[in-house]
Protein backbone atom coordinates (compact mmCIF):
# COMPACT_ATOMS: atom_id res chain seq x y z
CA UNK A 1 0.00 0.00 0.00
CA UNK A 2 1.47 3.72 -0.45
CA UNK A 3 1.64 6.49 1.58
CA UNK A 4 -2.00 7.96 0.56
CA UNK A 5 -3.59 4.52 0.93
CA UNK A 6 -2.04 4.46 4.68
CA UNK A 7 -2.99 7.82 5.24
CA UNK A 8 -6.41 7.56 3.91
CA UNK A 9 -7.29 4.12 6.15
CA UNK A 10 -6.00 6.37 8.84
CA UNK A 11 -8.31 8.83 8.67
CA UNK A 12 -10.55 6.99 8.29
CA UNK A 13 -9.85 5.13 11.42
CA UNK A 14 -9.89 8.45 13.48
CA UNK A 15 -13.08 9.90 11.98
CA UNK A 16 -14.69 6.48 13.62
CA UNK A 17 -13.35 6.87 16.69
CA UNK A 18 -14.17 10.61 17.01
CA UNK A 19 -17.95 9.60 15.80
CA UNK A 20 -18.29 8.52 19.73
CA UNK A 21 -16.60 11.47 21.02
CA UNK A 22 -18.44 13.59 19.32
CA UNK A 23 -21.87 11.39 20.35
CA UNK A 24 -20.87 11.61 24.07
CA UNK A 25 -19.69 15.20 23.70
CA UNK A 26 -23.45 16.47 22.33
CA UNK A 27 -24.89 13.66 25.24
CA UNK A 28 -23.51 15.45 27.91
CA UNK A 29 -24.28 19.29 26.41
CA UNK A 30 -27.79 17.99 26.29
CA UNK A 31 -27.84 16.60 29.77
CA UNK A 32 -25.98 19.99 30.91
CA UNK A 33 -29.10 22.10 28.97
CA UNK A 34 -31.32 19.95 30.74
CA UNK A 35 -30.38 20.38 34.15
CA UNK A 36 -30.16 24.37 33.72
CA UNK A 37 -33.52 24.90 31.74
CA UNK A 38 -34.52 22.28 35.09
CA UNK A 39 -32.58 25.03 38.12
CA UNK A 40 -34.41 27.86 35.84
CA UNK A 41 -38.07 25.91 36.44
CA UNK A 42 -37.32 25.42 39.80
CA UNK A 43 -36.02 29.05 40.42
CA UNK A 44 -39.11 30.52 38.57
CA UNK A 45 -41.51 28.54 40.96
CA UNK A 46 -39.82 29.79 44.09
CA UNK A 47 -39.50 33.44 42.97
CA UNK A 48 -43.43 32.60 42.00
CA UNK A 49 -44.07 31.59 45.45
CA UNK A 50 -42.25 34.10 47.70
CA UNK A 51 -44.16 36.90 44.70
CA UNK A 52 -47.38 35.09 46.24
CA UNK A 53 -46.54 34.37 50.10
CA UNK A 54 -45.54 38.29 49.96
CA UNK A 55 -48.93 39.52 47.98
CA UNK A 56 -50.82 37.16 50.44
CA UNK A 57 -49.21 38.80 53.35
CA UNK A 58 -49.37 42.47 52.01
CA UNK A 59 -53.17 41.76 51.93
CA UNK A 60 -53.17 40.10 55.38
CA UNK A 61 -51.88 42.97 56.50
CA UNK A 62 -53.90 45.75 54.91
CA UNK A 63 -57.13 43.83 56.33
CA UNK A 64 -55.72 44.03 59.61
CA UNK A 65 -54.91 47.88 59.46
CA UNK A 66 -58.86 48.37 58.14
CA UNK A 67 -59.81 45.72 60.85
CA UNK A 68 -58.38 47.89 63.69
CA UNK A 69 -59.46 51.02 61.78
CA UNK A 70 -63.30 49.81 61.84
CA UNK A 71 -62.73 48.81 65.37
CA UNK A 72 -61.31 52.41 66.48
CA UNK A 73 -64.74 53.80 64.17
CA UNK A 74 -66.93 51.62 65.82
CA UNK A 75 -65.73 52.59 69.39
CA UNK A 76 -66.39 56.29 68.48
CA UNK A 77 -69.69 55.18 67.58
CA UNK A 78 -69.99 53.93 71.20
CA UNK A 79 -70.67 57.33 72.39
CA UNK A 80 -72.78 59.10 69.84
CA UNK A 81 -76.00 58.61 71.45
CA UNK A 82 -74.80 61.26 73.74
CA UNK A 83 -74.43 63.57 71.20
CA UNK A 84 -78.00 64.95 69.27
CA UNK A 85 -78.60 63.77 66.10
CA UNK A 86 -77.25 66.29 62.59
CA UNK A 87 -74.49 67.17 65.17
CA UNK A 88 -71.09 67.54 63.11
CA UNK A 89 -69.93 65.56 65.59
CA UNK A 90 -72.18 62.72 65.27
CA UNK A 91 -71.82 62.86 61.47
CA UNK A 92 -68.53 62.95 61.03
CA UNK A 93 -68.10 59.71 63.56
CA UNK A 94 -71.04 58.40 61.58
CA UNK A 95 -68.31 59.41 58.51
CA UNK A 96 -65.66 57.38 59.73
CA UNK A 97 -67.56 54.51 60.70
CA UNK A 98 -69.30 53.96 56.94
CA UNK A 99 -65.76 54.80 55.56
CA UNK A 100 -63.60 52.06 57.68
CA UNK A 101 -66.49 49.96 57.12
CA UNK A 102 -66.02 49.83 53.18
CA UNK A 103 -62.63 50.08 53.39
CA UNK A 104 -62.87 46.68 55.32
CA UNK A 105 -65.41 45.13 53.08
CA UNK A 106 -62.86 45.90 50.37
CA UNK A 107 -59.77 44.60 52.00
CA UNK A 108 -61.21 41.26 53.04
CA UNK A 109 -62.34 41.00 49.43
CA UNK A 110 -58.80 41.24 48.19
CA UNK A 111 -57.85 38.66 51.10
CA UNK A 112 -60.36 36.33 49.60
CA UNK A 113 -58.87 36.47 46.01
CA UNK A 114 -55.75 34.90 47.04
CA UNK A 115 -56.16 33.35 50.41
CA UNK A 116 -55.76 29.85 50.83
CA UNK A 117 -59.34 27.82 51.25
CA UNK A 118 -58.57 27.64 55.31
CA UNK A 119 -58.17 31.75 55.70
CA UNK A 120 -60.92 32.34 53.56
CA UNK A 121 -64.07 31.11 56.58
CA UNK A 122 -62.10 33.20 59.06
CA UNK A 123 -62.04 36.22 56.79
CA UNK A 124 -65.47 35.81 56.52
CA UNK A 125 -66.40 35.24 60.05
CA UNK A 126 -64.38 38.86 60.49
CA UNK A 127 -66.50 40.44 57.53
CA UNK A 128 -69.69 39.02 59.23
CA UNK A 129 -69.34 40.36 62.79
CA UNK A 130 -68.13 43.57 61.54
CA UNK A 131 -71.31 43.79 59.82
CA UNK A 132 -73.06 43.21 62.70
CA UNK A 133 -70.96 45.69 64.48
CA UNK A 134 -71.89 48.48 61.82
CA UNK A 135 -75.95 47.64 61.72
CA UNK A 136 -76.04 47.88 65.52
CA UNK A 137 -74.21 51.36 65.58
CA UNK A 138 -77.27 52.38 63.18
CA UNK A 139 -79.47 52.25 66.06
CA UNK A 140 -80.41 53.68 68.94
CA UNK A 141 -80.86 51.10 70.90
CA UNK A 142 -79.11 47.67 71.85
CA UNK A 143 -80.59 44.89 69.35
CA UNK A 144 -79.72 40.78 69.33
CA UNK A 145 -78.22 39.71 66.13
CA UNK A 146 -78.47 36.23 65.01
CA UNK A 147 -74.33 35.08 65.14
CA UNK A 148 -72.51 31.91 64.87
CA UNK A 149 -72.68 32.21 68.89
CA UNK A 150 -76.54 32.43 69.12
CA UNK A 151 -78.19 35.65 69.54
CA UNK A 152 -76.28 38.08 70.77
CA UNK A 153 -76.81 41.64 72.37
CA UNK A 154 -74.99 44.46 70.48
CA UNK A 155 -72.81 44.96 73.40
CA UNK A 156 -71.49 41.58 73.00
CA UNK A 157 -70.29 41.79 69.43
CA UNK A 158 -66.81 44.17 69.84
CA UNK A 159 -65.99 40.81 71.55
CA UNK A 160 -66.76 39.00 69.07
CA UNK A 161 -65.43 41.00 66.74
CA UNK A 162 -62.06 40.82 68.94
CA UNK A 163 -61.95 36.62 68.63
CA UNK A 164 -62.81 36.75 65.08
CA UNK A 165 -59.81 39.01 64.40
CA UNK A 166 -57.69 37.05 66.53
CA UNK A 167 -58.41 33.90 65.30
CA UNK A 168 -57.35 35.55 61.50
CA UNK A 169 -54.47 36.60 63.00
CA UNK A 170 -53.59 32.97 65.19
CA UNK A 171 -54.41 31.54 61.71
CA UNK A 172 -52.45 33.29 58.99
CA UNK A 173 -49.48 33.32 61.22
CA UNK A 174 -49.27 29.53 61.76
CA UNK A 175 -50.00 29.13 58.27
CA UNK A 176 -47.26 31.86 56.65
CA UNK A 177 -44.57 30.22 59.21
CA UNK A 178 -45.78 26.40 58.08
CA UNK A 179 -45.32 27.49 54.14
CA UNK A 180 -41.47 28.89 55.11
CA UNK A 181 -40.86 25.23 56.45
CA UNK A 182 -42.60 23.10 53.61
CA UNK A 183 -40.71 25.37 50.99
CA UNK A 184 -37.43 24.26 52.80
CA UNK A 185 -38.27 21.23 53.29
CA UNK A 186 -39.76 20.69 49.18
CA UNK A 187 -36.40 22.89 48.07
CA UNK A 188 -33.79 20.24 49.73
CA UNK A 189 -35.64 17.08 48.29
CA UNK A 190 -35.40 18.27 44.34
């Protein structure tokens, strides 16, 4: 055989053993792409979550603030029967009662877009005796409401409305602190 013969069986010898190389070279990019389009999913899901745990608790929060707000209202209410009725007094506590009493409705209606199913019967429990609360400051005397309690006297609902806030509170706090540990816990077993 001549030199070109020899050279040519050579080359052709190390074109088939770089077919393999090549093979296990594109194997391993793949598997490489793989795992970082995989970190990227798993990134995008926890950014996701902590974007959701913090909209969740940004609503928590403004319910809370128009929780105590209404509460505050509702205790200047308290004393308007002392004052007579078209006073500017009596208006404007009349004022600040309807106001933190919308502003309320609307933040537990945010809470209930987003909340999970367990925050959402507490929410409303809070809605409800808030309610109550505002339709008992309309009149001038004590009334009984109908509430998950029984009937009630109108005196006996701030209380209520005090437990119902606190179990919210007792609630989304266990249940905030419980995601933290599950989203540990799921991160370390992927």
């Amino acid at each position: 055989m001549d030199l070109g013969g020899i050279a040519a069986v050579a080359a052709a010898g190390l074109t088939a053993l770089g077919l393999p190389a090549t093979y296990l070279q594109a194997r391993a990019a793949r598997c490489a792409a793989d795992n970082a389009v995989e970190a990227a999913k798993i990134a995008a899901r926890a950014l996701h979550a902590e974007a959701r745990r913090t909209a969740q608790r940004d609503a928590y929060v403004d319910l809370l603030v128009a929780a105590d707000g209404f509460e505050k209202a509702a205790v200047g209410m308290s004393w308007r029967a002392s004052l007579p009725p078209g006073s500017a007094a009596r208006e404007d506590a009349e004022t600040r009662l309807n106001d933190a009493h919308t502003a309320l409705g609307k933040a537990a209606s945010l809470v209930g877009l987003d909340a999970p199913e367990t925050v959402i019967p507490l929410v409303e429990r809070l809605k409800h005796v808030a309610d109550v609360c505002f339709l008992s400051s309309q009149s001038e005397e004590e009334l009984e409401w109908p509430t998950d309690d029984g009937m009630v006297l109108g005196s006996y609902v701030p209380m209520l409305y005090r437990r119902a806030r606190q179990a919210f509170v007792d609630h989304v706090r266990q249940s905030l602190n419980a995601d933290v540990v599950g989203q540990a816990i799921a991160s370390t077993q992927q």
